[in-house]
Protein backbone atom coordinates (compact mmCIF):
# COMPACT_ATOMS: atom_id res chain seq x y z
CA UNK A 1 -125.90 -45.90 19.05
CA UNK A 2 -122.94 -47.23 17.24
CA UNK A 3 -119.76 -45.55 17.46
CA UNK A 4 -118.51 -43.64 14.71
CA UNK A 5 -115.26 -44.16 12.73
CA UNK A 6 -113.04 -40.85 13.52
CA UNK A 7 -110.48 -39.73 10.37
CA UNK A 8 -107.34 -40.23 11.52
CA UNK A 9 -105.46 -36.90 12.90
CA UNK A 10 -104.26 -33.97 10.85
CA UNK A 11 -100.68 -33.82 10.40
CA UNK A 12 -100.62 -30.48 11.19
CA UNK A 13 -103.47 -30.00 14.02
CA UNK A 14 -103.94 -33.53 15.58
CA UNK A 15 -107.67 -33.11 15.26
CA UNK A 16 -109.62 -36.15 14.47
CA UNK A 17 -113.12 -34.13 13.58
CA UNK A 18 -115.24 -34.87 10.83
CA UNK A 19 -114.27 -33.30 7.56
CA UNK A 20 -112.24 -33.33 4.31
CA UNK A 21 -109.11 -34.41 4.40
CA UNK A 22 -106.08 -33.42 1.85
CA UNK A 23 -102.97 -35.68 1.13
CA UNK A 24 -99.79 -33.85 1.71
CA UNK A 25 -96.59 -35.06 2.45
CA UNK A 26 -98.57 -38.92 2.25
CA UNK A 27 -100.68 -38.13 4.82
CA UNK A 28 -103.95 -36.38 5.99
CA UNK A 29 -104.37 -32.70 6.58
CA UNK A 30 -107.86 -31.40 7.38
CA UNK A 31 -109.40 -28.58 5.22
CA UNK A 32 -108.77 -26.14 7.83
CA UNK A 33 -104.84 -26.57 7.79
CA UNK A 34 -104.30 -26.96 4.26
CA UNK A 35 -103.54 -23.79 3.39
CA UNK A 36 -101.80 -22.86 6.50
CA UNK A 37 -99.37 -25.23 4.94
CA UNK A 38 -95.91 -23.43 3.01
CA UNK A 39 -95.56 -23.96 -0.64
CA UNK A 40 -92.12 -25.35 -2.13
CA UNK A 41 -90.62 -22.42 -4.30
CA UNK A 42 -89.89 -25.03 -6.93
CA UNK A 43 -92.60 -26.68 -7.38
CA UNK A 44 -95.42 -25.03 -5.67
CA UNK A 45 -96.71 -27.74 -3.42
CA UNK A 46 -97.71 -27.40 -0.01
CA UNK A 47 -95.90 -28.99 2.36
CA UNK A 48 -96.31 -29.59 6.16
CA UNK A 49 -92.79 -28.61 6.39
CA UNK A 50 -89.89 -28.00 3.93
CA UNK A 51 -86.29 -27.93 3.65
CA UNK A 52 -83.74 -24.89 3.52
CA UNK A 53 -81.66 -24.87 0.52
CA UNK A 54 -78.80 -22.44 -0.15
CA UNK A 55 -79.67 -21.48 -3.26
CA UNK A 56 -82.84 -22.89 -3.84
CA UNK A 57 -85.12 -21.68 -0.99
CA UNK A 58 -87.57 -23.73 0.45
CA UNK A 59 -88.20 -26.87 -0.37
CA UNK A 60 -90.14 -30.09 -0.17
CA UNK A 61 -88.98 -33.67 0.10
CA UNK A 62 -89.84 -34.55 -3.54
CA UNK A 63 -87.71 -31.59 -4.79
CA UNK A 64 -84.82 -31.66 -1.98
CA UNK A 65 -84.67 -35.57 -3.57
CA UNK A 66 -83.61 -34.48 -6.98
CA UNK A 67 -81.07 -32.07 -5.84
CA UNK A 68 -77.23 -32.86 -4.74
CA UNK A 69 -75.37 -31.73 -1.50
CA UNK A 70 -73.23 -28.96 -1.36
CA UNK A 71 -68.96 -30.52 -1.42
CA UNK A 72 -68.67 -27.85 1.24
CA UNK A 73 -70.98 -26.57 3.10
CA UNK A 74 -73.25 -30.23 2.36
CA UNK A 75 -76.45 -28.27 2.07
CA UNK A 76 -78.62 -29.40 -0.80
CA UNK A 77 -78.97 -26.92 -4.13
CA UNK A 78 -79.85 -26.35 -7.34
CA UNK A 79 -76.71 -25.24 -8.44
CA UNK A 80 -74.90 -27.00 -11.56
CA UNK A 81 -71.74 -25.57 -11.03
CA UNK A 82 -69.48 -29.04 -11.00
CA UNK A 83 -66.09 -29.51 -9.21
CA UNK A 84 -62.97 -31.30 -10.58
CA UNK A 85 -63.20 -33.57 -7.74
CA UNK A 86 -66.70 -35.01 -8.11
CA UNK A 87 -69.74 -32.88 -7.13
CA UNK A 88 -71.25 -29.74 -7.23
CA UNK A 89 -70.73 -26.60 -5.37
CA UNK A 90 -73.36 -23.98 -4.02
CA UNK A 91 -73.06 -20.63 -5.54
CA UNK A 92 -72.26 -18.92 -2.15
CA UNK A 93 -69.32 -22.09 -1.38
CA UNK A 94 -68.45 -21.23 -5.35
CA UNK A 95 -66.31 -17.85 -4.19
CA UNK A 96 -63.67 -20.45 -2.20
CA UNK A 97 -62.78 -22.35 -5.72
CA UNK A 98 -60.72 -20.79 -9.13
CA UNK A 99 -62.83 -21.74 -12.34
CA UNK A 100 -60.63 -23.67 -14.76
CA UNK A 101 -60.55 -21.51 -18.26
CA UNK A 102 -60.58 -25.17 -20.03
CA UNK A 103 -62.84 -27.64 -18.74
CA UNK A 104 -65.07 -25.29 -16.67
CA UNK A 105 -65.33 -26.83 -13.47
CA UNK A 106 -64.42 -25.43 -10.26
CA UNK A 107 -60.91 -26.42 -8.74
CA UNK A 108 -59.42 -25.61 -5.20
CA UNK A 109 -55.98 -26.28 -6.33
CA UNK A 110 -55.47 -24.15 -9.46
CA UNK A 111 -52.55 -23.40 -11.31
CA UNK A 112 -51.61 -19.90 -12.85
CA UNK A 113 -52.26 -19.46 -16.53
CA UNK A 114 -50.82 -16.83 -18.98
CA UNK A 115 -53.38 -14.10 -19.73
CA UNK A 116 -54.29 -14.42 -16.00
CA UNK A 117 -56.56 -17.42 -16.35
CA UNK A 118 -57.01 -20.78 -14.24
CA UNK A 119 -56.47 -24.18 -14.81
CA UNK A 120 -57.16 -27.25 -12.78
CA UNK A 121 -54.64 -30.18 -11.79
CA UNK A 122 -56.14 -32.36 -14.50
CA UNK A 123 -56.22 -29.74 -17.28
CA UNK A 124 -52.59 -28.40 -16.32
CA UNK A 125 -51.11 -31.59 -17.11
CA UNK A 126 -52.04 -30.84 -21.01
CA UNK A 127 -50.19 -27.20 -21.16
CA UNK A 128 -46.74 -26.23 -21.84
CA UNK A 129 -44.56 -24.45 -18.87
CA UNK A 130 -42.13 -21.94 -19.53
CA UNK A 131 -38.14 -23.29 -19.64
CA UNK A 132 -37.44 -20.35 -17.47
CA UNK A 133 -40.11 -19.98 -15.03
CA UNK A 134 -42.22 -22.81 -14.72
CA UNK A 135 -45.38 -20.61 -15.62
CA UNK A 136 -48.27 -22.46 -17.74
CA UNK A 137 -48.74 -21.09 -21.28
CA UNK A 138 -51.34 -21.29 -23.33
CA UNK A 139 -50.87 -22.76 -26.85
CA UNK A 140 -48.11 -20.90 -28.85
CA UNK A 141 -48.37 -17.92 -26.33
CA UNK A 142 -45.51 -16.40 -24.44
CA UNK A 143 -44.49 -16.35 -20.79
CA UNK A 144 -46.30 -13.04 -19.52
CA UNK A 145 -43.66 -12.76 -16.67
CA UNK A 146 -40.81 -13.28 -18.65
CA UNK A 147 -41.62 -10.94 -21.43
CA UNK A 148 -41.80 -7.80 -19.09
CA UNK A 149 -39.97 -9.23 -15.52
CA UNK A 150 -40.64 -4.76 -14.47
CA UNK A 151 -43.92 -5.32 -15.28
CA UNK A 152 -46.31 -3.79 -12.00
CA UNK A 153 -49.02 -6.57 -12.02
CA UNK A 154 -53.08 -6.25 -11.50
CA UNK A 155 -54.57 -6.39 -8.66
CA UNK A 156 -56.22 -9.42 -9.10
CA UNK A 157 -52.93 -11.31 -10.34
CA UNK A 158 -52.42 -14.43 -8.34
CA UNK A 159 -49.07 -16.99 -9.79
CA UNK A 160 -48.40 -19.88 -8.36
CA UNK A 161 -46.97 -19.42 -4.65
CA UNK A 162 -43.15 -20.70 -4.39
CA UNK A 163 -42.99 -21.27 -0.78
CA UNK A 164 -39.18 -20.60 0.88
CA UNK A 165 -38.20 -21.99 3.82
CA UNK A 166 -39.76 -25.74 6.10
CA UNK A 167 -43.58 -25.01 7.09
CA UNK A 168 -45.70 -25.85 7.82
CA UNK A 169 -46.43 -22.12 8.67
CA UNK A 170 -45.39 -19.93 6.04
CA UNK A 171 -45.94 -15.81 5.87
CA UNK A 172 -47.06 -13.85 3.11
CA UNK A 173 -46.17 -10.15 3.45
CA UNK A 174 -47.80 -7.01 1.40
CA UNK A 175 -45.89 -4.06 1.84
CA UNK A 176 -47.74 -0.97 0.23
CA UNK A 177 -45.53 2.00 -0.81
CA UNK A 178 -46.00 5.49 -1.80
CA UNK A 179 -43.36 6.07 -4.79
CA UNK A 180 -42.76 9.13 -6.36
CA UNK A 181 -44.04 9.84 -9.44
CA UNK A 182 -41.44 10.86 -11.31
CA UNK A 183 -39.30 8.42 -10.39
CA UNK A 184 -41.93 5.81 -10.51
CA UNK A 185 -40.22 3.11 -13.40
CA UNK A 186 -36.59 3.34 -11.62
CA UNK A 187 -38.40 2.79 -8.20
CA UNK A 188 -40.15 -0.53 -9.81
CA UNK A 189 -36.77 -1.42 -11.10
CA UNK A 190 -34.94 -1.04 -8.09
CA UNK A 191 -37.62 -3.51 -6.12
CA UNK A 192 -38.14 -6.28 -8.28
CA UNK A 193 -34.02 -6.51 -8.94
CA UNK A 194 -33.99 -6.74 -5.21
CA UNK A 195 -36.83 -8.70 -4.84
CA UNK A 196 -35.96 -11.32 -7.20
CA UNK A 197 -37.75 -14.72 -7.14
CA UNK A 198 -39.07 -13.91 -3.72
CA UNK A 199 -41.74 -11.38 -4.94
CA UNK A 200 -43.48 -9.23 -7.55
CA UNK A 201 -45.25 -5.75 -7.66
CA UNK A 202 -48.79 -5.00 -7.97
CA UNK A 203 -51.03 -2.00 -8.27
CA UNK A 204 -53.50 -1.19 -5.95
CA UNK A 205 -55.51 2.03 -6.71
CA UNK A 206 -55.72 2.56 -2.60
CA UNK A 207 -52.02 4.07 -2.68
CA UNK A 208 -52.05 7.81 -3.43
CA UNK A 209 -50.77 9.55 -5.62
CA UNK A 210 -48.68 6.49 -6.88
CA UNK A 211 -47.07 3.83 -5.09
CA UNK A 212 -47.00 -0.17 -5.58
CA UNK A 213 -47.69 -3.14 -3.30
CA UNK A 214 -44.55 -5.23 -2.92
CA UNK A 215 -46.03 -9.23 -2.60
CA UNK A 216 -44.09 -11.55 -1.25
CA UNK A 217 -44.28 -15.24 -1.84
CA UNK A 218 -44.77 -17.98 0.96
CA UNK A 219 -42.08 -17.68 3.82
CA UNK A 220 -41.06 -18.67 7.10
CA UNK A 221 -40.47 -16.17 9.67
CA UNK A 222 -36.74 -17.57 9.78
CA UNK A 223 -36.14 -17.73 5.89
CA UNK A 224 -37.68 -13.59 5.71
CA UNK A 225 -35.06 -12.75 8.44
CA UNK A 226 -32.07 -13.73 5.82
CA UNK A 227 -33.65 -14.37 2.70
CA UNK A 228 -35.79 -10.64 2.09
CA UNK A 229 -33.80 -8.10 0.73
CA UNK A 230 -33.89 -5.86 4.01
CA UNK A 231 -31.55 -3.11 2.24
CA UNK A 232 -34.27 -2.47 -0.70
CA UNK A 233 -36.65 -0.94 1.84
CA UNK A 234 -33.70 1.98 3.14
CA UNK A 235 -32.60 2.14 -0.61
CA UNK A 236 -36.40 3.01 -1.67
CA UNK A 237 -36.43 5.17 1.72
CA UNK A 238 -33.37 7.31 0.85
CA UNK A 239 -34.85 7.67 -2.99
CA UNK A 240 -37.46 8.95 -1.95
CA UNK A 241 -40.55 6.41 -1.44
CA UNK A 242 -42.33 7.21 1.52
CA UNK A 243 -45.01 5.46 4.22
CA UNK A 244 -48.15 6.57 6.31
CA UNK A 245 -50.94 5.66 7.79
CA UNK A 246 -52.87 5.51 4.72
CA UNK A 247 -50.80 2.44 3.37
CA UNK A 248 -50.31 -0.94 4.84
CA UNK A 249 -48.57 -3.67 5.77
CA UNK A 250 -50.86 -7.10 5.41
CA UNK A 251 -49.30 -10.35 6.35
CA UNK A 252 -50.89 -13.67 5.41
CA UNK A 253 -50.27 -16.89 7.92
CA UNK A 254 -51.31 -20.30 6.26
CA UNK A 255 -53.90 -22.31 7.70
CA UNK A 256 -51.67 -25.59 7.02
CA UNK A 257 -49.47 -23.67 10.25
CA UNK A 258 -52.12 -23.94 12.77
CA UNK A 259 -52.88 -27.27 14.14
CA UNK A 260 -56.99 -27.09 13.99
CA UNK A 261 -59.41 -24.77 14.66
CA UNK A 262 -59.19 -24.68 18.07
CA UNK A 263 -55.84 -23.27 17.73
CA UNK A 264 -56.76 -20.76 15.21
CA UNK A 265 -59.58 -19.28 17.66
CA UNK A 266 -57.26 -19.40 20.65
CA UNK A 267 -54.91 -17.00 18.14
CA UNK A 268 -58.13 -14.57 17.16
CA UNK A 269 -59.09 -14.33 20.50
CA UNK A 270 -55.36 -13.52 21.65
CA UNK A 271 -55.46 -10.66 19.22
CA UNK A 272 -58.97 -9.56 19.80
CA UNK A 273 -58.81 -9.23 23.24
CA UNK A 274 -55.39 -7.25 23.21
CA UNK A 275 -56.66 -4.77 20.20
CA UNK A 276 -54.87 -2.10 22.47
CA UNK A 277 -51.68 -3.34 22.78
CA UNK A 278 -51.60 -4.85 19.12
CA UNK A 279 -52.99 -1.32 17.51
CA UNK A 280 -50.01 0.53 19.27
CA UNK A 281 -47.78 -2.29 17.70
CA UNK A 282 -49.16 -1.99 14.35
CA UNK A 283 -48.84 2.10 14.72
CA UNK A 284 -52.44 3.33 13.59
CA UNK A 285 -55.96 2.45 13.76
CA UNK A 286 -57.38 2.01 10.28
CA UNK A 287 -60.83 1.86 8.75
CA UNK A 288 -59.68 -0.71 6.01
CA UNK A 289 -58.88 -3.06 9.63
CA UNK A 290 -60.87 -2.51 12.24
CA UNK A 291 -61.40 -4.81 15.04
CA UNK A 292 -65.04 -6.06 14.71
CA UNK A 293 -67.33 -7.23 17.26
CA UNK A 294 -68.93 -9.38 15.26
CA UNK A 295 -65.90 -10.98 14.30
CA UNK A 296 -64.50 -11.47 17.77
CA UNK A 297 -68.07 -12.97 19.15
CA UNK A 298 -67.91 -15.22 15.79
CA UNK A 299 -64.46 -16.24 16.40
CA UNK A 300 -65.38 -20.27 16.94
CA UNK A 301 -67.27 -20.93 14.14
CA UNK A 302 -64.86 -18.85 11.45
CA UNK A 303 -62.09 -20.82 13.29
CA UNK A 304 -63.82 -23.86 11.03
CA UNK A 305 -62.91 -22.55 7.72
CA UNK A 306 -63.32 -19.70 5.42
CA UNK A 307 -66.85 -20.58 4.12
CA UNK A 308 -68.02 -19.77 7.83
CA UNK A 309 -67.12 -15.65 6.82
CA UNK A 310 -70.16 -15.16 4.96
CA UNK A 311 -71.28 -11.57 5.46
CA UNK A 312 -68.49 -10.44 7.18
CA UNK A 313 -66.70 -7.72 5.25
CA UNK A 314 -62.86 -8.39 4.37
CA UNK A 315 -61.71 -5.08 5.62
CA UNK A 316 -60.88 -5.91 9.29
CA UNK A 317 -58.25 -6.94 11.68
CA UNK A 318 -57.89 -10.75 10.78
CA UNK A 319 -59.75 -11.35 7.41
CA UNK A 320 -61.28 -14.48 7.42
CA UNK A 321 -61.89 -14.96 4.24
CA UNK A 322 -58.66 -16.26 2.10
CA UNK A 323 -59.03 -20.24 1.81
CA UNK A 324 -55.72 -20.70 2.46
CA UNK A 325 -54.59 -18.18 4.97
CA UNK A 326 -55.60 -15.98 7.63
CA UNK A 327 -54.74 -12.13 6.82
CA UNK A 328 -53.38 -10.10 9.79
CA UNK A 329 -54.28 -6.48 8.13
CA UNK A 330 -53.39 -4.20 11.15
CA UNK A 331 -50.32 -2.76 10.14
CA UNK A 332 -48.96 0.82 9.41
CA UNK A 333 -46.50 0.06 6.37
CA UNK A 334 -42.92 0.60 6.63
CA UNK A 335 -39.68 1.00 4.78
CA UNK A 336 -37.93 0.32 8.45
CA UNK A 337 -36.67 -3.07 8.89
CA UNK A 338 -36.88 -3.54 12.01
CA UNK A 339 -40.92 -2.52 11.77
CA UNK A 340 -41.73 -4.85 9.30
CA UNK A 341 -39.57 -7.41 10.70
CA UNK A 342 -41.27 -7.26 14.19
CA UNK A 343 -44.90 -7.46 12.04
CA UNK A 344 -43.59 -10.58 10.99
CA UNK A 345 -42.16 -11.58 14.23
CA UNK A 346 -46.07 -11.02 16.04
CA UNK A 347 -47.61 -13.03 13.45
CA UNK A 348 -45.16 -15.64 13.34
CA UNK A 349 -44.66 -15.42 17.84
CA UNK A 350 -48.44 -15.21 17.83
CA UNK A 351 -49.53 -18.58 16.26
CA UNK A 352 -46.51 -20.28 18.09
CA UNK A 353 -47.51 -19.03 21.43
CA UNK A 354 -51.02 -19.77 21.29
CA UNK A 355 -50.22 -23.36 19.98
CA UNK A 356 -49.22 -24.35 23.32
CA UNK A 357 -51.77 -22.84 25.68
CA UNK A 358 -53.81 -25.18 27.09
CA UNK A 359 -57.46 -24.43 28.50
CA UNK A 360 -56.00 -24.29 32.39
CA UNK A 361 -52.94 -21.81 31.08
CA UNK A 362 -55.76 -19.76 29.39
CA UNK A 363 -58.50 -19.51 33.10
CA UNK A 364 -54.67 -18.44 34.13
CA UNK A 365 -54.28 -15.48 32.10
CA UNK A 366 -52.68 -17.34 29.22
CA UNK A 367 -54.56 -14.56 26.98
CA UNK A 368 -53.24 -11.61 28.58
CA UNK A 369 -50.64 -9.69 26.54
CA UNK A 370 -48.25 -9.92 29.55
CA UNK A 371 -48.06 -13.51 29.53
CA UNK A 372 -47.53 -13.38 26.06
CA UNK A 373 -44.70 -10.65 26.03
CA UNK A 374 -43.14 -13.02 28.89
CA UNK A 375 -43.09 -15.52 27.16
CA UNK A 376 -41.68 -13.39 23.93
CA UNK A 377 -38.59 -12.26 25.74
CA UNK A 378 -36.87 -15.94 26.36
CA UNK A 379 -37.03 -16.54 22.57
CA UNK A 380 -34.01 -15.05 20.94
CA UNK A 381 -35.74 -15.57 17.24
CA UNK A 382 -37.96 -12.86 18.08
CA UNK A 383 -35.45 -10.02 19.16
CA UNK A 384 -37.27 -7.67 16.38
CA UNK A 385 -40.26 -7.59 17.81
CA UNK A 386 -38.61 -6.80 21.19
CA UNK A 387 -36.60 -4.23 19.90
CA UNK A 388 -39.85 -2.61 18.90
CA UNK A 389 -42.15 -3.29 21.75
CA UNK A 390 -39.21 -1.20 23.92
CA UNK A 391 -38.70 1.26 21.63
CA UNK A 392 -42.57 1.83 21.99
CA UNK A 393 -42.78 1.64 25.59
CA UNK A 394 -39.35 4.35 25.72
CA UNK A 395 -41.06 6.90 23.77
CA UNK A 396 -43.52 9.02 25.96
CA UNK A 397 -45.25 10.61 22.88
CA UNK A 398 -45.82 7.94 21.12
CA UNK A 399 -49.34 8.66 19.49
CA UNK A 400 -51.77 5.69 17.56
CA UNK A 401 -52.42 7.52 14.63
CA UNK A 402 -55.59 7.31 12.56
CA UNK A 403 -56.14 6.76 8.74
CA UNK A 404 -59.69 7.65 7.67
């Protein structure tokens, strides 16, 4: 009996038995398989396997083909959404760029725009500045800052930072305040004279009954210990602004300051795995910063950059999410100085400390907040935070104090 010609083997199966065969994918799939086979969700061919797509679902090669890689996250899509640098960007990626108001591409490296609009590097070039500030205006518009310098800003305004001090690691301090009032326009007067070019006001709807959020722009540690206007906070203090638990003190640290990832997760895990010691430091537990599980057991991979936060909420102890800095959110505001000066002082002492531990320091206890402190006390730059870790550790009823 002469032997008979087998099909060749299913793609999906193996089996070589006698049947129908289907082309997918260029090859042979036998009738039993086929539809056991997923279907693109662009084009509605089956496929013996398909591609994940941030945006577009599931894919197969043909379709995958015709679409472009992600500039950040280098997954393909289907988004159109271009970048001022050459590509496109995935509509989850998207949140980590400013859309230019001109040209309508997405930027990283935006510039402020009267009216609270966004320009890109190439587009900026074409608009006027202000002879006083430096802020882009649009057309025959006027400078928004200079027009109304009391003006209590938005919550969403964003200017261009002016960073004081040598970096690379700069601070960014929010200090919220509960402001009386009736007294409300003399308080906002009294801040931004003091603040000067250093800072601005904004609203934030958080602070009850009324209060503003004094923003500071990029600083080193050593510039804010001579440079920020410590006497505002005791004049606001004596006129009768006030500070609790409910209101807080946020300080941004740039990424630029950390030398790689690695170094920012040795820094997350440092405050993560002292959450006791930095909560009594901070003076309150908060819902708007707790310290997440998730986050800690995630700390490597956000360590790689802020598009690695996805689904993590913003209200915790280090938000990940700012592209340009991490946000240390743990802190009770203050009008004391020497308070917000030792927030500062952690922050800055923090990232500094945790740039030198090395993998053997760390199986040592490099982690441990005595090391750290031990380390703290032989650096003279940091006598602020001192001061306040012993005035914590003198005062027997010292209490962590929750803000719901």
């Amino acid at each position: 009996m002469p032997d008979v010609e087998l099909p060749d083997p299913c793609g999906v199966c193996r089996t070589r038995e006698p049947g129908t065969r289907y082309t997918i994918d260029g090859g042979p799939v036998c009738e039993g398989c086929v539809y056991r086979c997923p279907q693109c969700n662009r084009c509605g061919a089956r496929a013996i396997t398909l591609t994940s797509t941030t945006c577009a679902g599931q894919l197969c090669s043909d379709c995958v083909s015709r679409l472009r890689p992600c500039v950040v996250c280098a997954e393909v899509t289907s988004a159109t959404q271009r970048v001022d640098t050459g590509g496109v960007v995935c509509e989850i990626c998207a949140r980590l760029f400013d859309l230019c108001f001109q040209c309508e591409r997405f930027t990283r490296h935006s510039r402020y725009v009267v009216g609270n609009q966004r320009a890109c590097a190439e587009c900026a070039r074409d608009l006027r500045s202000c002879s006083d500030c430096g802020t882009l205006i649009r057309g025959r518009g006027q400078c928004d800052r200079c027009a109304d310098p009391y003006r209590v800003w938005n919550y969403f305004y964003r200017p261009d930072p002016i960073f004081h001090g040598d970096g690379p690691l700069f601070l960014g301090m929010e200090l919220e305040v509960i402001v009386p009032q009736d007294r409300y326009e003399d308080m906002v007067a009294i801040a931004v004279d003091a603040l000067g070019p250093l800072g601005y006001l904004k609203r934030d709807s958080s602070i009850q009954p009324a209060g503003f959020e004094i923003v500071c722009h990029p600083m080193t540690y050593q510039y804010a210990l001579t440079g920020f206007p410590w006497q505002m906070l005791d004049d606001l203090h004596v006129l009768g602004c006030r500070t609790n638990t409910s209101v807080g003190l946020h300080v941004h640290a740039s990424r630029a300051g950390f030398t790689g990832p690695a170094h920012i997760y040795r820094w997350m895990k440092l405050v993560y795995r002292n959450h006791a010691e930095v909560t009594a430091l901070a003076r309150r537990t908060s819902r708007y910063a707790p310290f997440e599980s998730g986050t800690r057991a995630r700390a490597k991979d956000l360590a790689k950059g802020a598009h690695r936060a996805l689904g993590l909420p913003r209200n915790q102890a280090i938000n990940p999410h700012p592209r340009d800095t991490l946000e240390l959110r743990v802190f009770a505001s203050s009008l004391e100085a020497q308070q917000v000066q030792a927030a500062l002082a952690f922050t800055d002492a923090s990232i500094r400390y945790t740039a030198e531990l090395s993998v053997s320091q760390i199986r040592a206890g490099g982690w441990d907040w005595d090391r750290f402190t031990d380390w703290l006390s032989r650096r003279l730059e940091y006598r602020p935070l001192v001061a306040e870790l012993a005035d914590l550790a003198d005062d027997p009823q010292e209490v962590v104090l929750c803000a719901s």
